[in-house]
Structures are given as C-alpha cells and as structure tokens.
C-alpha atoms as a PDB file:
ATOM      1  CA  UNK A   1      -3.378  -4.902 -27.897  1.00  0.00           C
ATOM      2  CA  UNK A   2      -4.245  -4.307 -23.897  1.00  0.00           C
ATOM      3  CA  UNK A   3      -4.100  -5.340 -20.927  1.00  0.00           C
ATOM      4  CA  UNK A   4      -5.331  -4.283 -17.675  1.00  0.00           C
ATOM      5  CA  UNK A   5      -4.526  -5.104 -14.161  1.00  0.00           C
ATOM      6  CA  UNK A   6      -6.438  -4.050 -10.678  1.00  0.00           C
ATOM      7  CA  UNK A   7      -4.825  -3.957  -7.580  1.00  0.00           C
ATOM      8  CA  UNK A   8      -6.576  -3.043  -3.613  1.00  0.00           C
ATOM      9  CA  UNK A   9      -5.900  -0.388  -1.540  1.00  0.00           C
ATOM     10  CA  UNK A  10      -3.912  -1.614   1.498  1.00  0.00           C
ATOM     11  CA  UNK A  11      -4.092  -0.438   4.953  1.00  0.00           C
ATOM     12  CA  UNK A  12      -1.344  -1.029   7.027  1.00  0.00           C
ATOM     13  CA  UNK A  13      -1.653  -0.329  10.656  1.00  0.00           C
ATOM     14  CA  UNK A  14       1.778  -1.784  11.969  1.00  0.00           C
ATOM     15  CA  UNK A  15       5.002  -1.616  10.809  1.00  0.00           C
ATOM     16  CA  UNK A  16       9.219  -2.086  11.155  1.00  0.00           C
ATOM     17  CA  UNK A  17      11.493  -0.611   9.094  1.00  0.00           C
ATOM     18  CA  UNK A  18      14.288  -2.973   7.494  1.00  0.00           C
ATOM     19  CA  UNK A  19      16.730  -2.486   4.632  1.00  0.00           C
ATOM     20  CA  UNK A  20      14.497  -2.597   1.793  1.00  0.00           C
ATOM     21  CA  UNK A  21      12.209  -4.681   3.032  1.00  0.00           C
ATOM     22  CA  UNK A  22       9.584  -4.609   6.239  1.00  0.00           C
ATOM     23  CA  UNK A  23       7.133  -6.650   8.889  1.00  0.00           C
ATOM     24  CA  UNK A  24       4.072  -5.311  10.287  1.00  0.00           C
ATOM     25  CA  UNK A  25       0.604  -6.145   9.446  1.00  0.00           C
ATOM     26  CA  UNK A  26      -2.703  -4.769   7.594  1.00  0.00           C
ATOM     27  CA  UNK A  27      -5.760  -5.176   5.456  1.00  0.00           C
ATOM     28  CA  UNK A  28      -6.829  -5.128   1.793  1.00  0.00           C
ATOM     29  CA  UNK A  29      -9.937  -3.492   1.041  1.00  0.00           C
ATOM     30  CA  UNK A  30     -12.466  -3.382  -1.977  1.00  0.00           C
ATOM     31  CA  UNK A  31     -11.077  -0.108  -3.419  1.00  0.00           C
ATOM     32  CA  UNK A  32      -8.583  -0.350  -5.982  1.00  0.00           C
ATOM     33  CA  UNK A  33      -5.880   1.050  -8.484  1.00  0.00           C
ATOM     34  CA  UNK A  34      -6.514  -0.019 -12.050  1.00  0.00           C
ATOM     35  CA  UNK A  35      -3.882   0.050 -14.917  1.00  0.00           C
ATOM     36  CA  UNK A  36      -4.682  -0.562 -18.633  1.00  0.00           C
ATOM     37  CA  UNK A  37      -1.368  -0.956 -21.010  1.00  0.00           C
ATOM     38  CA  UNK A  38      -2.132   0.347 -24.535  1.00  0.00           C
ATOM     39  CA  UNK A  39       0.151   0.866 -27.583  1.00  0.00           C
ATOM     40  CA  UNK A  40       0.168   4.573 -28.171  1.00  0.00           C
ATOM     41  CA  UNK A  41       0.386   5.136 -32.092  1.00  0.00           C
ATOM     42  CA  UNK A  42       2.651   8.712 -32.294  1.00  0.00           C
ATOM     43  CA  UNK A  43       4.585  10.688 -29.956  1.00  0.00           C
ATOM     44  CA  UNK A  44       5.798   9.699 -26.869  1.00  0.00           C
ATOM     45  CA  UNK A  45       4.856   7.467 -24.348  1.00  0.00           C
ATOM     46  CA  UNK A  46       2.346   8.346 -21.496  1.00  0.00           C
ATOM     47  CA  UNK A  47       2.097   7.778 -17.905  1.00  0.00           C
ATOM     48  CA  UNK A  48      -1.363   9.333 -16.274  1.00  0.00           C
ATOM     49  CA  UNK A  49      -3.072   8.977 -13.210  1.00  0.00           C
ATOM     50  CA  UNK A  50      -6.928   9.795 -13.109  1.00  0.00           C
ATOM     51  CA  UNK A  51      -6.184  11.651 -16.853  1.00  0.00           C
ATOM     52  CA  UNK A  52      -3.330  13.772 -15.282  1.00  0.00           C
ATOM     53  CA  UNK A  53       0.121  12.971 -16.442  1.00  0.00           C
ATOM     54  CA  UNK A  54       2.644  13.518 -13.298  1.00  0.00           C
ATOM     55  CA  UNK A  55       6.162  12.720 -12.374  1.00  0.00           C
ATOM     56  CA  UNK A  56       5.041   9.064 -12.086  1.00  0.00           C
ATOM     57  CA  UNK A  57       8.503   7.819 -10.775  1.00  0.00           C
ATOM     58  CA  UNK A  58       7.481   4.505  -9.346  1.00  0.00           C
ATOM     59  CA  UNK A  59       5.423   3.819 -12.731  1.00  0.00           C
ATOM     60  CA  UNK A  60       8.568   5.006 -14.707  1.00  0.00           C
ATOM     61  CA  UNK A  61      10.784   2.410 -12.634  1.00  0.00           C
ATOM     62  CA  UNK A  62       8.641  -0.822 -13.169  1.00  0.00           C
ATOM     63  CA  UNK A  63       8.256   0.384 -16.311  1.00  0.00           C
ATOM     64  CA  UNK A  64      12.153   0.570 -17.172  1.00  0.00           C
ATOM     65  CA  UNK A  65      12.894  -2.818 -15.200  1.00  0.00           C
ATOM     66  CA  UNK A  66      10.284  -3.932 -18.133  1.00  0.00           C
ATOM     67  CA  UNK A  67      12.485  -2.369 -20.827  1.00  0.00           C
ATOM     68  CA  UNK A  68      15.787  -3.579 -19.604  1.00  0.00           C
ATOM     69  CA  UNK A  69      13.765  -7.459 -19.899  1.00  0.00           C
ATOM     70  CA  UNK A  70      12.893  -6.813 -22.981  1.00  0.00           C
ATOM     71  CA  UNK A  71      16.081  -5.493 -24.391  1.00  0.00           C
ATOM     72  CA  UNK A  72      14.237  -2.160 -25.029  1.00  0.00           C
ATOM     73  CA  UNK A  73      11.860  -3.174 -27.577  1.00  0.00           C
ATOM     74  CA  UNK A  74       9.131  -1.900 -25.973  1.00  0.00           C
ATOM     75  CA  UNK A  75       7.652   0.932 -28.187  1.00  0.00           C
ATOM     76  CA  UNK A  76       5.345   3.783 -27.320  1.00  0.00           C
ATOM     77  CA  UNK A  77       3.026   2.976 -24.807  1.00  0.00           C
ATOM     78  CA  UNK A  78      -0.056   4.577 -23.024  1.00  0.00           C
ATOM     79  CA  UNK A  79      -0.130   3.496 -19.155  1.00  0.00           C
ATOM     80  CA  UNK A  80      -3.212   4.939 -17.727  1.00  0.00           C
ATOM     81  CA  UNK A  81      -3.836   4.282 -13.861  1.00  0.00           C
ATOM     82  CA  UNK A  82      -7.148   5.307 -12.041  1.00  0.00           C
ATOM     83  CA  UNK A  83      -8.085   4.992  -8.441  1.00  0.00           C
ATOM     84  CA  UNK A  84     -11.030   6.580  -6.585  1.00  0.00           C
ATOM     85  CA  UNK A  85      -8.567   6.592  -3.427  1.00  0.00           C
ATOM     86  CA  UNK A  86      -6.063   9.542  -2.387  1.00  0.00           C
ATOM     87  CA  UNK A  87      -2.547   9.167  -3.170  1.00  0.00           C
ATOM     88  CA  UNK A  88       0.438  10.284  -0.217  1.00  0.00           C
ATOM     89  CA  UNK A  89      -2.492   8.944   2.106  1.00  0.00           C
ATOM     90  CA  UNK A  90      -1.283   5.502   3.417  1.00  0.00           C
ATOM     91  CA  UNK A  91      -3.089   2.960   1.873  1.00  0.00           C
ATOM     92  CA  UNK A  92      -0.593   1.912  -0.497  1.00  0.00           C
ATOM     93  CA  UNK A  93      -1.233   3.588  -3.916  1.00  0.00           C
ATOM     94  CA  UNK A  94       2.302   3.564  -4.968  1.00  0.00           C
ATOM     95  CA  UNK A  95       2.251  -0.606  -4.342  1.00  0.00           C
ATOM     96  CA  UNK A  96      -1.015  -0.508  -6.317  1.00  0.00           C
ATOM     97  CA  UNK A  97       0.455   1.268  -9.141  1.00  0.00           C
ATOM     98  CA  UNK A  98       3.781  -0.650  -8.979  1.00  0.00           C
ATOM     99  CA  UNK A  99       1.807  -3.979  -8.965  1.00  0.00           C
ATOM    100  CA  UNK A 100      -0.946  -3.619 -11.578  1.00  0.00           C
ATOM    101  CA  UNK A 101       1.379  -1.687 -14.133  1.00  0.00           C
ATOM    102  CA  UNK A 102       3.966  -4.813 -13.546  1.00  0.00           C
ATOM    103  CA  UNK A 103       1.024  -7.531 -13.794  1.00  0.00           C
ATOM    104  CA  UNK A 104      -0.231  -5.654 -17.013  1.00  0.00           C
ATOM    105  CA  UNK A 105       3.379  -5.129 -18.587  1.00  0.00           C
ATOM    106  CA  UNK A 106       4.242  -8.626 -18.311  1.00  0.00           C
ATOM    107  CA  UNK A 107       0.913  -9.324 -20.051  1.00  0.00           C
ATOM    108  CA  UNK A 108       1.321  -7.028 -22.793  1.00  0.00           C
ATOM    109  CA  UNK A 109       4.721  -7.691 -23.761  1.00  0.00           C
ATOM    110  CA  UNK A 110       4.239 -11.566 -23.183  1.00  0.00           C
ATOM    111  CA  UNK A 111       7.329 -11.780 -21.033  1.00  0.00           C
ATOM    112  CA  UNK A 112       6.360 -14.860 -19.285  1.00  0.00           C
ATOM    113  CA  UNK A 113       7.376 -13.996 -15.979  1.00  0.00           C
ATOM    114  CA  UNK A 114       5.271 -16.188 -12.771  1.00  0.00           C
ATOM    115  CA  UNK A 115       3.954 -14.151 -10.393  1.00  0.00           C
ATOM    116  CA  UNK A 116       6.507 -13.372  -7.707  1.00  0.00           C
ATOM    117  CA  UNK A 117       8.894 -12.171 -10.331  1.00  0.00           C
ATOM    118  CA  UNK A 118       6.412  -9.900 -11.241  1.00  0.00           C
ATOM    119  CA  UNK A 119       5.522  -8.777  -7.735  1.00  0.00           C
ATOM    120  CA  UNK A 120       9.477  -8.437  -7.070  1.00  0.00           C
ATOM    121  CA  UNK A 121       9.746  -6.039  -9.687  1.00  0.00           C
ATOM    122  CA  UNK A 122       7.196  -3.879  -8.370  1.00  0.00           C
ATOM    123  CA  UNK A 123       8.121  -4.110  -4.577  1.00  0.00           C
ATOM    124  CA  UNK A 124      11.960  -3.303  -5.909  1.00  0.00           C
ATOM    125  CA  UNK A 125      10.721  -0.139  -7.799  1.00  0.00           C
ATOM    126  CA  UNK A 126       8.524   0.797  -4.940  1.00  0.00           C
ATOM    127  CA  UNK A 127      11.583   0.444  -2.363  1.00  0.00           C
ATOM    128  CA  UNK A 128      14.173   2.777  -5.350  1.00  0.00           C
ATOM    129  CA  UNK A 129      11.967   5.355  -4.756  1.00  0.00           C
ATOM    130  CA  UNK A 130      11.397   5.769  -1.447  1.00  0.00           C
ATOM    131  CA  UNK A 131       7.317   5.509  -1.396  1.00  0.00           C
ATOM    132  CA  UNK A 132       7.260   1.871   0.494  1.00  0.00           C
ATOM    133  CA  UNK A 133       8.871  -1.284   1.528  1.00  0.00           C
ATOM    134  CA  UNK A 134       6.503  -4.257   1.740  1.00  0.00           C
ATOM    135  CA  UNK A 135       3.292  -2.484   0.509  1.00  0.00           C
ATOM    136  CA  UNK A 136       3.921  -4.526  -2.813  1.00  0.00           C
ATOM    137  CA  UNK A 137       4.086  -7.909  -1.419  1.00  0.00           C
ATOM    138  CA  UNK A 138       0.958  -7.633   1.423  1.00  0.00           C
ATOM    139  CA  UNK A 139      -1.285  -5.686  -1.606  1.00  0.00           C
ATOM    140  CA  UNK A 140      -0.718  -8.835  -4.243  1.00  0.00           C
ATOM    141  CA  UNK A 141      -1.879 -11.479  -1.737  1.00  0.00           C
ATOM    142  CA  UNK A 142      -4.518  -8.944  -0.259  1.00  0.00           C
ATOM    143  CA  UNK A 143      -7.133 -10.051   2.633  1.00  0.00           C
ATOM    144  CA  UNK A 144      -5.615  -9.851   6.169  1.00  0.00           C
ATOM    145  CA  UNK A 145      -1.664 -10.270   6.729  1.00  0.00           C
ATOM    146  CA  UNK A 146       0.719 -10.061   9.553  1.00  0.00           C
ATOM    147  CA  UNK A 147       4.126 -10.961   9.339  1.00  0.00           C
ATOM    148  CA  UNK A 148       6.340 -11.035  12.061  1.00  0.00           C
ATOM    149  CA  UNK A 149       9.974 -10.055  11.228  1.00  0.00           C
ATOM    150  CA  UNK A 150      11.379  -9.772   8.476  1.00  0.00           C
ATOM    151  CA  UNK A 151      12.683 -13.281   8.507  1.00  0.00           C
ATOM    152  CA  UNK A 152       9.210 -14.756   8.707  1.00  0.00           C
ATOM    153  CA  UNK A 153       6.756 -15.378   5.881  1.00  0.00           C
ATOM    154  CA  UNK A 154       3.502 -13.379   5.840  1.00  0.00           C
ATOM    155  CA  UNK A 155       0.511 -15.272   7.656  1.00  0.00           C
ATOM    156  CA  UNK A 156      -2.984 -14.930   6.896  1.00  0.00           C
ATOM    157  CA  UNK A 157      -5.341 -14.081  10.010  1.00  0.00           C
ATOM    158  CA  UNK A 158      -8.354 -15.217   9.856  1.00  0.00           C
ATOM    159  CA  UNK A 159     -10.738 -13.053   7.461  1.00  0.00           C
ATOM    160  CA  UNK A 160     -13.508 -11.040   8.880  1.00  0.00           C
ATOM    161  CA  UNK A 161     -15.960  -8.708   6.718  1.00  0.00           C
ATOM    162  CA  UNK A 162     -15.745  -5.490   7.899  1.00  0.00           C
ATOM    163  CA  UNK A 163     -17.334  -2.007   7.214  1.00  0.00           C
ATOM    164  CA  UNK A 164     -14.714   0.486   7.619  1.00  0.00           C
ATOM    165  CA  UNK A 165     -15.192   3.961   7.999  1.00  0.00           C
ATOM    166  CA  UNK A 166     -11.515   6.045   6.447  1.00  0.00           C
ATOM    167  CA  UNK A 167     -11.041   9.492   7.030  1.00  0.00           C
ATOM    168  CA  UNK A 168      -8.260  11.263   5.282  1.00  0.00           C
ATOM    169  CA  UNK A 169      -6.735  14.272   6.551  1.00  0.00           C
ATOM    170  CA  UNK A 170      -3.445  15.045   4.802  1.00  0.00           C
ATOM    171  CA  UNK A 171      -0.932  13.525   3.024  1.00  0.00           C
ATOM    172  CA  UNK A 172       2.879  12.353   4.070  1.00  0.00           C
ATOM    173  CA  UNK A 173       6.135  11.359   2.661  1.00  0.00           C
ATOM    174  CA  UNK A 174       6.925   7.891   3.240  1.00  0.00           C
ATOM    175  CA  UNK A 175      10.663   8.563   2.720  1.00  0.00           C
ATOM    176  CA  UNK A 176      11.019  11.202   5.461  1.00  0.00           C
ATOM    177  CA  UNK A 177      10.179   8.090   7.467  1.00  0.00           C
ATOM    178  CA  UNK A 178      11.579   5.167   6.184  1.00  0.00           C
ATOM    179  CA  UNK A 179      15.325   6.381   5.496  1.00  0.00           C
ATOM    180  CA  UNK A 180      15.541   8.189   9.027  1.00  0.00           C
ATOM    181  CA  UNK A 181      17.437   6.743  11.244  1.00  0.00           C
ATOM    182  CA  UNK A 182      15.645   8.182  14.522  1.00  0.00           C
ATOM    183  CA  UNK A 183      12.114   7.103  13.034  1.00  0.00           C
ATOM    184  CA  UNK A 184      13.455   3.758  12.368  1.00  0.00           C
ATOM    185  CA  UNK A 185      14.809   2.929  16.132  1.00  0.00           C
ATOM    186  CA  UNK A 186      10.850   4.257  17.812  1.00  0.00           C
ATOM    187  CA  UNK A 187       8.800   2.912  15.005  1.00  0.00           C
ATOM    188  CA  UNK A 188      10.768  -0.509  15.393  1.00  0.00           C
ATOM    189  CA  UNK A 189      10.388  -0.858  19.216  1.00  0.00           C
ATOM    190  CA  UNK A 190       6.946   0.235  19.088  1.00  0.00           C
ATOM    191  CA  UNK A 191       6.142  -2.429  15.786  1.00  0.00           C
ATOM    192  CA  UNK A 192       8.078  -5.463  18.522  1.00  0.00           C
ATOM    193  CA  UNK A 193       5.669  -5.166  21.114  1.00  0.00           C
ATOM    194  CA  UNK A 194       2.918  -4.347  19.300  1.00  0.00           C
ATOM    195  CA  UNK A 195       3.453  -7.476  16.722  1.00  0.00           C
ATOM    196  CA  UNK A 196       3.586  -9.367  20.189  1.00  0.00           C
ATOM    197  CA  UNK A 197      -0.023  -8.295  21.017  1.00  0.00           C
ATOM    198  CA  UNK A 198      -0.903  -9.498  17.891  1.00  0.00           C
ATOM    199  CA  UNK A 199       0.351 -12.990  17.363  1.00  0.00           C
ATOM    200  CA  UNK A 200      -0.766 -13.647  20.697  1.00  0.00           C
ATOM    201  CA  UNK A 201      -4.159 -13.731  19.209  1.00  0.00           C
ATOM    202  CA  UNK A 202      -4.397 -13.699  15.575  1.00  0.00           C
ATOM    203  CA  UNK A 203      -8.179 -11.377  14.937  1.00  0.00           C
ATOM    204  CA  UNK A 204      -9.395  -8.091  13.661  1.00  0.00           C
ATOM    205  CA  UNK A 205     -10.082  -7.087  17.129  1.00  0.00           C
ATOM    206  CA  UNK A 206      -6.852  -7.816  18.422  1.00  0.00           C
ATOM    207  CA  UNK A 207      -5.365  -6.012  15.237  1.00  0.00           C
ATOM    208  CA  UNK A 208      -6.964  -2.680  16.021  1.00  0.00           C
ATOM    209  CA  UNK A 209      -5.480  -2.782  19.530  1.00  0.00           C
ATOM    210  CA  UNK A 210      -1.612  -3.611  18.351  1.00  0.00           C
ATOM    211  CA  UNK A 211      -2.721  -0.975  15.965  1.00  0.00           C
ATOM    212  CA  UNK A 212      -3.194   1.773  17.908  1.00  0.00           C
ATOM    213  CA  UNK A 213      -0.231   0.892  20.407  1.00  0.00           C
ATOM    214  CA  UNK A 214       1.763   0.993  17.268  1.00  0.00           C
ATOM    215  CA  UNK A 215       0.334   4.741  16.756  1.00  0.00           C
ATOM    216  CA  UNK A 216       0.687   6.195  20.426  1.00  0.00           C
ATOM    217  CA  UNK A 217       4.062   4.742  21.252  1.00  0.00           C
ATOM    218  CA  UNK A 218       6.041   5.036  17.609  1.00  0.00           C
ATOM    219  CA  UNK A 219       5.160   8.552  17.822  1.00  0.00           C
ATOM    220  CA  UNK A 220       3.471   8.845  14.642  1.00  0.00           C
ATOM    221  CA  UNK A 221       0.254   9.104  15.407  1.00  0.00           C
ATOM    222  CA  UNK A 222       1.200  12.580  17.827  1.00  0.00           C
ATOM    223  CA  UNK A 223      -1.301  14.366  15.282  1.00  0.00           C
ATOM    224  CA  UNK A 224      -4.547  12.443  15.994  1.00  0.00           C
ATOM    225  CA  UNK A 225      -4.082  12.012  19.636  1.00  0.00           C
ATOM    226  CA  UNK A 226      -7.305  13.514  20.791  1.00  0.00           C
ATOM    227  CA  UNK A 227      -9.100  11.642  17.720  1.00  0.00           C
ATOM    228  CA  UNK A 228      -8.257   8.360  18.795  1.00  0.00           C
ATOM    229  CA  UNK A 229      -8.466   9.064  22.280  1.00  0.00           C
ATOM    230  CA  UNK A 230     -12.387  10.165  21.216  1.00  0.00           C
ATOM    231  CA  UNK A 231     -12.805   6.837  18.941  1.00  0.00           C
ATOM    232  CA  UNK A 232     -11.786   3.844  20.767  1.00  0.00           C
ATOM    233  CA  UNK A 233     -11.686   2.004  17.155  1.00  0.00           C
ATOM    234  CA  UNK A 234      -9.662   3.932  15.213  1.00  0.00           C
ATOM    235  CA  UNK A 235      -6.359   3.912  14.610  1.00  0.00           C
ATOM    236  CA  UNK A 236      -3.332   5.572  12.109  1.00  0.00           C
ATOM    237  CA  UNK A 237      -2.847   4.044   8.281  1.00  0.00           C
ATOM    238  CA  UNK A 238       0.561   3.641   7.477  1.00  0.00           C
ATOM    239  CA  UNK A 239       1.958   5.972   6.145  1.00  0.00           C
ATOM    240  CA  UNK A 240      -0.617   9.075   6.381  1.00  0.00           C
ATOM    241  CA  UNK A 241      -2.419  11.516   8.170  1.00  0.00           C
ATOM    242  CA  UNK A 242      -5.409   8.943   8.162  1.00  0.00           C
ATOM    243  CA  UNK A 243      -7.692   7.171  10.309  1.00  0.00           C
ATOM    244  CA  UNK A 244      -9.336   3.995   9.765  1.00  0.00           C
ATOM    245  CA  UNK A 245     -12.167   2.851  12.206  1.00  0.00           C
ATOM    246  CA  UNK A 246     -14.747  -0.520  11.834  1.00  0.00           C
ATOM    247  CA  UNK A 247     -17.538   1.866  14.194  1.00  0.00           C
ATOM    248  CA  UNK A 248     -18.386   5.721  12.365  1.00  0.00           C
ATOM    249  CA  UNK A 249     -16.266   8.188  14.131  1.00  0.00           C
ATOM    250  CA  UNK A 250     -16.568  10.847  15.875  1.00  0.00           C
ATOM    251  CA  UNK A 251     -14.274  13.689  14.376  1.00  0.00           C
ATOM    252  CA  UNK A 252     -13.865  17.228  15.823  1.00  0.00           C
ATOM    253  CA  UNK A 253     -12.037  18.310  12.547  1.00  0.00           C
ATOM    254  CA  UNK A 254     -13.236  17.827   8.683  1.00  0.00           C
ATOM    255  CA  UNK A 255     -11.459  15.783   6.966  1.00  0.00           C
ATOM    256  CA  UNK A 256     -10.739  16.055   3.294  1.00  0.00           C
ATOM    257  CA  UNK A 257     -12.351  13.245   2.753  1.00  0.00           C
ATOM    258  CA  UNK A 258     -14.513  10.439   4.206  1.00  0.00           C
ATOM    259  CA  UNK A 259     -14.331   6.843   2.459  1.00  0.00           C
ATOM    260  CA  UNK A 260     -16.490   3.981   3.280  1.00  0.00           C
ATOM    261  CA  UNK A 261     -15.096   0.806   2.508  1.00  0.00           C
ATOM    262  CA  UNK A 262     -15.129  -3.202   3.133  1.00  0.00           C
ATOM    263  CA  UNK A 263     -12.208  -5.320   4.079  1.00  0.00           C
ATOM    264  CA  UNK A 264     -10.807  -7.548   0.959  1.00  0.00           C
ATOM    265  CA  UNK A 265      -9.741 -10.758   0.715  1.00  0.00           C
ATOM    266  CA  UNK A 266      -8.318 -11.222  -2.929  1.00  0.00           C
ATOM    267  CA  UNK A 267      -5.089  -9.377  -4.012  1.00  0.00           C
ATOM    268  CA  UNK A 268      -3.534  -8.166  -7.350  1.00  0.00           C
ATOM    269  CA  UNK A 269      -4.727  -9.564 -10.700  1.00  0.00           C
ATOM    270  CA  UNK A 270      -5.365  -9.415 -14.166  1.00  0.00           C
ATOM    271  CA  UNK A 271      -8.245  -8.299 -15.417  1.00  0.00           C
END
C-alpha cells in the first residue's frame, strides 16, 4: 500500500500576523513538494526529506494528529518528501510538507476525512510549530489569492501566466517573526495599506506593487534594499531572504541559487 500527494511552492508577498491564523496575499507556482506514504516492514518509522532524515517536526505533528484519529493503529511507516525547492526560504515548504503528508495519510489509512479537515490538520501543525500561519490554506487552493483580513474568505485574482525569475539568498526563521510582538505591530500596518493597494485593483501588476510596499515599509525587506531599488519588479517572499521578479534581475550579489519558475493555478492533491 501507497499513496502519494504533491503540493506547490507558494510565494507570499504580503502578509498580517493574527493568532494562529493570517491575511495577505501570494502565488502558487509549478514547483512542488511531493510525499509518498509507504508501510515500512522492520524498525522504526521514517521521516526523510530529499533521502535525509531530519528533525521533521511539522511532518511529525500531522503525522501524530493522524495517530490520535486513528486510535494509534498506525504501524511503521516510511514518509518520504522531495522538493527541488530550498527549505527556510519563503515559499512555503513547511505548508507543502504539512499538506501533502496530510492528503497522503488520510489516503493511506482510509480515514475518510473531506478536504478541509485535511487541510486543517496541516495548517494546525504548521501554526504548533512556529514555521507558518496561512501557508497551508493559500498552498491547497493554489493559483493567485488575496485575502483581506482575517475575517474575510480568500479571493481568487484573476490568473495570469507568468515567468518568474527566484533568487534565493539565505534562509530565515519564520517564528522569530511571527511570535514577536514588535514584528507583528510594523508588518501589520505595512500588510493594511498595502492590502488596500491591492483590492483596489485585483492583478499581478498591482500585486507586485502592494508587494514591495509591504517589503520597504514592514521593515523586512532592510536586506535587499539596493536590489529592489535596482529591479523595479522584484520584491521579498515571505518569509526569506528571497526575491521573486516576472523580468530577469539584475543582482550585484550571487545568490545561492537562481530558480526559474511559472505561476500555478491548481493547489494540493493526490496523486
């Protein structure tokens, strides 16, 4: 028995911080995070990513939400995720993981669940350990989303095939973010007005430029200043020392590496 579950890569270029929970908006695209479910014969059960077996705590908490369901009869099993995209880098690879390992669990075990009880699992494991907050939810319905507040719905904008150039520099933790309280009062005033720009007209272009107001005036984007000032597309994925532009950039520093991508519409699903 296995079962296997993809999931995109999700760039998010505006954000608010809420109590477990956030608004903001971003784009899928046509990279993902696969997970194949297998029983494991002897041993112990396995959690790897690319072939190397980590800490894996998001994994191991969608995984235990999946135990506690099943009244622990779950057995040994080999979880095996792999992704061509950096992880710590801001385009959601702990929401990936979450979401395909939770799609593929409830597959394997034939636990019945309907999809939004399988993408709450995942966004509630996601939020326990500090790596996101609505990465889970915008990543399952993929394509373009921007959601308001938190007491809104997501909305779909209006889809537009892009070629997108991604350049990733370094890594950061989400949690030194999210669960500060002097983050969360600039990153929310800068996410109002810059949400604002954005549902005042609802398209890619008028995306990137709430984007990169969202960068300059949160503060997080103090790092690629002169970057962005050179490349009038690009902007800051959320949460990393990353750019994304839809025109090839102009960099002044190497970055570790440079991804080219297209802008997704579908989301999380079974494979």
């Amino acid at each position: 028995m296995e079962a296997k579950a993809t999931c995109p890569a999700y760039v998010t270029g505006i954000f608010s911080i809420a109590q477990g929970d956030a608004a903001g908006a971003g784009f899928a695209i046509d990279r993902h995070l696969t997970t194949t479910v297998s029983e494991r014969k002897s041993g112990r059960s396995s959690i790897t990513i690319n072939g190397i077996e980590g800490p894996s705590p998001v994994s191991k908490a969608v995984l235990r939400r999946y135990a506690e369901l099943m009244k622990g009869k779950v057995g040994l099993l080999d979880i095996k995720h792999e992704t061509q995209v950096p992880i710590g880098f801001g385009l959601g690879m702990s929401a990936a993981g979450a979401m395909s390992l939770s799609l593929a669990l409830n597959e394997y075990f034939g636990a019945g669940l309907k999809a939004k009880e399988c993408v709450k699992i995942a966004h509630d494991a996601d939020v326990e350990c500090g790596t996101g907050l609505s990465g889970v939810d915008a990543a399952a319905i993929g394509g373009m989303l921007a959601r308001r507040s938190v007491k809104d719905g997501p909305v779909k904008l209006p889809f537009e095939e892009k070629e997108m150039e991604i350049a990733f520099f370094s890594p950061m933790k989400t949690a030194g973010v999210i669960h500060s309280e002097e983050w969360r009062q600039k990153v929310n005033e800068a996410a109002e007005d810059s949400l604002s720009m954005l549902f005042s007209r609802k398209s890619f272009d008028s995306f990137v430029g709430a984007a990169r107001h969202f960068t300059a005036e949160s503060g997080l984007g103090s790092w690629c200043a002169p970057e962005m000032e050179a490349n009038s597309r690009a902007s800051m994925a959320m949460l990393g020392q990353t750019l994304f532009s839809d025109k090839p950039m102009e960099l002044a520093r190497q970055p570790m590496l440079l991804m080219r991508a297209k802008t997704y519409e579908g989301g999380a699903k079974l494979l």
